[in-house]
Protein backbone atom coordinates (compact mmCIF):
# COMPACT_ATOMS: atom_id res chain seq x y z
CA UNK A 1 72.22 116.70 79.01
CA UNK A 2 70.86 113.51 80.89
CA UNK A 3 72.70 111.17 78.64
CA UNK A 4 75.72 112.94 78.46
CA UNK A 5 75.90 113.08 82.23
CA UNK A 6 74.73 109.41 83.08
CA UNK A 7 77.47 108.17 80.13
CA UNK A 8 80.15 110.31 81.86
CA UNK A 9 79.54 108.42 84.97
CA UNK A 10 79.57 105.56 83.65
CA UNK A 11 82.41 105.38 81.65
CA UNK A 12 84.37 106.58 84.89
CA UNK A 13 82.49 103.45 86.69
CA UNK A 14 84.12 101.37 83.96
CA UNK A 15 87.73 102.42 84.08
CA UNK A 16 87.80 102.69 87.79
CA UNK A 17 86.69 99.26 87.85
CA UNK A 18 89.04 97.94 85.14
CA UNK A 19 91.80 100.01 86.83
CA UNK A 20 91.01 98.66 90.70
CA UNK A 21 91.56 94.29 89.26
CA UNK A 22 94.97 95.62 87.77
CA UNK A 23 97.92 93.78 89.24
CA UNK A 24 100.01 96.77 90.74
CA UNK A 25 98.99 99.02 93.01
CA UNK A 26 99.52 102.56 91.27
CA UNK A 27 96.54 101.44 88.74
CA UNK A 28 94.75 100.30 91.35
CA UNK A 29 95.29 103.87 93.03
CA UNK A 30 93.80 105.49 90.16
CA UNK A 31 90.95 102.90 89.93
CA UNK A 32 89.52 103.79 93.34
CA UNK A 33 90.42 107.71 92.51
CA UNK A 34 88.39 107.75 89.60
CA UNK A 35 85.68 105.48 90.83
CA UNK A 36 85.29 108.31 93.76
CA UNK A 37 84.93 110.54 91.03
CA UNK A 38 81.91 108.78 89.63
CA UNK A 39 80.73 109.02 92.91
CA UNK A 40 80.81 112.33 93.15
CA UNK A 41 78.89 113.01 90.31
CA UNK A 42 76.55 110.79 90.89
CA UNK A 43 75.69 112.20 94.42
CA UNK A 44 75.65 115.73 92.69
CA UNK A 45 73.35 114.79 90.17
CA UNK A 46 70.76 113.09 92.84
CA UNK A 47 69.48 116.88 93.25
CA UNK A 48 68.55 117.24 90.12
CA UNK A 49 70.76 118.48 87.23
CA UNK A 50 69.52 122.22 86.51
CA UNK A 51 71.07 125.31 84.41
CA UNK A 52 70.53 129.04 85.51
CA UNK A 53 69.62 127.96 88.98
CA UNK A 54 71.12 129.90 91.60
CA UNK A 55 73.07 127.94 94.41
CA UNK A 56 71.91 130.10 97.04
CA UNK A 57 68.66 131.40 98.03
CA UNK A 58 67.56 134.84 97.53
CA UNK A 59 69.33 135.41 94.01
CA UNK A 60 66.18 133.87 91.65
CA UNK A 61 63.55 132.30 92.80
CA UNK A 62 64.32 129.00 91.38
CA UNK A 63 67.58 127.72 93.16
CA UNK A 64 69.33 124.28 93.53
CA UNK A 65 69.17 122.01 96.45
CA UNK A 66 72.43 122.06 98.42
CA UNK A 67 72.13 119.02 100.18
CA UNK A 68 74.15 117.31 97.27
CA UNK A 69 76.48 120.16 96.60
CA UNK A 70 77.62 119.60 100.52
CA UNK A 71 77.63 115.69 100.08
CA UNK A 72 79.92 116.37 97.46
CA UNK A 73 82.17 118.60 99.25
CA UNK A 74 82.54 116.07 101.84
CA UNK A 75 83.44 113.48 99.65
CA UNK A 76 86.00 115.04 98.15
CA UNK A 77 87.89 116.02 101.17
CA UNK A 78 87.31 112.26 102.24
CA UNK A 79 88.17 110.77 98.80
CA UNK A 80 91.60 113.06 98.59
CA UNK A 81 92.44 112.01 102.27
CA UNK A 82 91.93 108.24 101.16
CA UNK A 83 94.03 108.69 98.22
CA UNK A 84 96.73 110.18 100.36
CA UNK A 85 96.61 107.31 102.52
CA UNK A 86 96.52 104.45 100.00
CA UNK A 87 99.53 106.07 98.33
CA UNK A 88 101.75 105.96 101.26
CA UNK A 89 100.34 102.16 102.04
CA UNK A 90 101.42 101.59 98.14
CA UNK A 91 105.01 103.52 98.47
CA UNK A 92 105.15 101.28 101.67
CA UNK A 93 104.42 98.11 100.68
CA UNK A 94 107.06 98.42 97.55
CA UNK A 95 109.80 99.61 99.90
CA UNK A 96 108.96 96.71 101.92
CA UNK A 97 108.47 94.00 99.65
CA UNK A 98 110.51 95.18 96.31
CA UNK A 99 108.04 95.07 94.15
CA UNK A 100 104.90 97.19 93.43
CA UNK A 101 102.53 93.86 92.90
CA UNK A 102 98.84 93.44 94.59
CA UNK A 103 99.81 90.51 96.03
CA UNK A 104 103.41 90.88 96.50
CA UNK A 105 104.08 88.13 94.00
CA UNK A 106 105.54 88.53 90.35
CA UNK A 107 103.85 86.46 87.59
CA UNK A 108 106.46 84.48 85.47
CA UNK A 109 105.51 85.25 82.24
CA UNK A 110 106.75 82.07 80.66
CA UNK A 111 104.54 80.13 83.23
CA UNK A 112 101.97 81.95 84.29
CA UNK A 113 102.82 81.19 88.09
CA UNK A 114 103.78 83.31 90.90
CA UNK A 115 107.45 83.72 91.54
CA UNK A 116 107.92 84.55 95.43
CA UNK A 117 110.41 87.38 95.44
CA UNK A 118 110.47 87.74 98.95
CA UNK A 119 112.87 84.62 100.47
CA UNK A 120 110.87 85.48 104.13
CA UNK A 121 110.47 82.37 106.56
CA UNK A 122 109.02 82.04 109.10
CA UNK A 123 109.80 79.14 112.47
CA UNK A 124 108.16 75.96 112.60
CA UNK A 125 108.20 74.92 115.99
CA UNK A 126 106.65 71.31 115.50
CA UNK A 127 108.03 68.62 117.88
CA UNK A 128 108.54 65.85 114.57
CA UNK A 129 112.20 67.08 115.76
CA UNK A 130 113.98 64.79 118.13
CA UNK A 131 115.63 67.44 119.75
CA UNK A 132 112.74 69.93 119.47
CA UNK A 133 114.89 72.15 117.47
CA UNK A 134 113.23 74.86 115.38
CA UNK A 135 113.47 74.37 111.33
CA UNK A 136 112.96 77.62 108.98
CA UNK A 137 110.43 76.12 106.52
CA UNK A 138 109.99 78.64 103.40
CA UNK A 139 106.30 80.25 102.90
């Protein structure tokens, strides 16, 4: 039951992590989601994995410890209240920058380099001007 446990984790370790270096940010949603769920069960699994163990006292005299079983009801409240949050920061920065990109850059796929789809600029306010008039220089 070990084996099928620890492999369970850490095939959800694995996809997390392959999810979280994806280039959008849904992916990379699901990456951290499912990396919390590893988490989870590894914290529940710190107090020993047991069958036909009661999970409160008084009910066999053999019971389970619930010091992980409450670690792992705070984590999932926290980890559902981070997902919440990184979705809106995702829906946000697509609405804001028009793409759903990491970095907020597209790849060109015929050369590899980042296309800026944002035409933001910003003020350079160096005096090389004669007249010290401010230039828009793109980023």
């Amino acid at each position: 039951m070990e084996l099928l446990y620890a492999s369970c984790v850490g095939l959800l370790v694995s996809c997390g992590v392959f999810l979280i270096l994806r280039s959008r940010t849904f992916p990379v949603v699901l990456g951290l989601t499912m990396f919390s769920y590893a988490v989870n069960l590894f914290l529940f699994s710190s107090g020993r994995l047991s069958i036909n163990q009661a999970a409160v006292l008084g009910y066999s005299s053999e019971y389970a410890d619930p010091l992980p079983q409450a670690l792992v009801l705070t984590a999932i409240v926290i980890g559902f209240a981070m997902t919440a949050f990184v979705v809106i920061l995702a829906i946000r920065g697509r609405t804001d920058l028009g793409n759903d990109h990491v970095d907020g850059q597209e790849v060109d796929k015929k050369s590899d380099k980042h296309n800026d789809s944002n035409t933001d600029s910003i003020i350079d306010t160096s005096s090389s001007n004669n007249n010290n008039e401010n230039k828009k220089v793109k980023v």
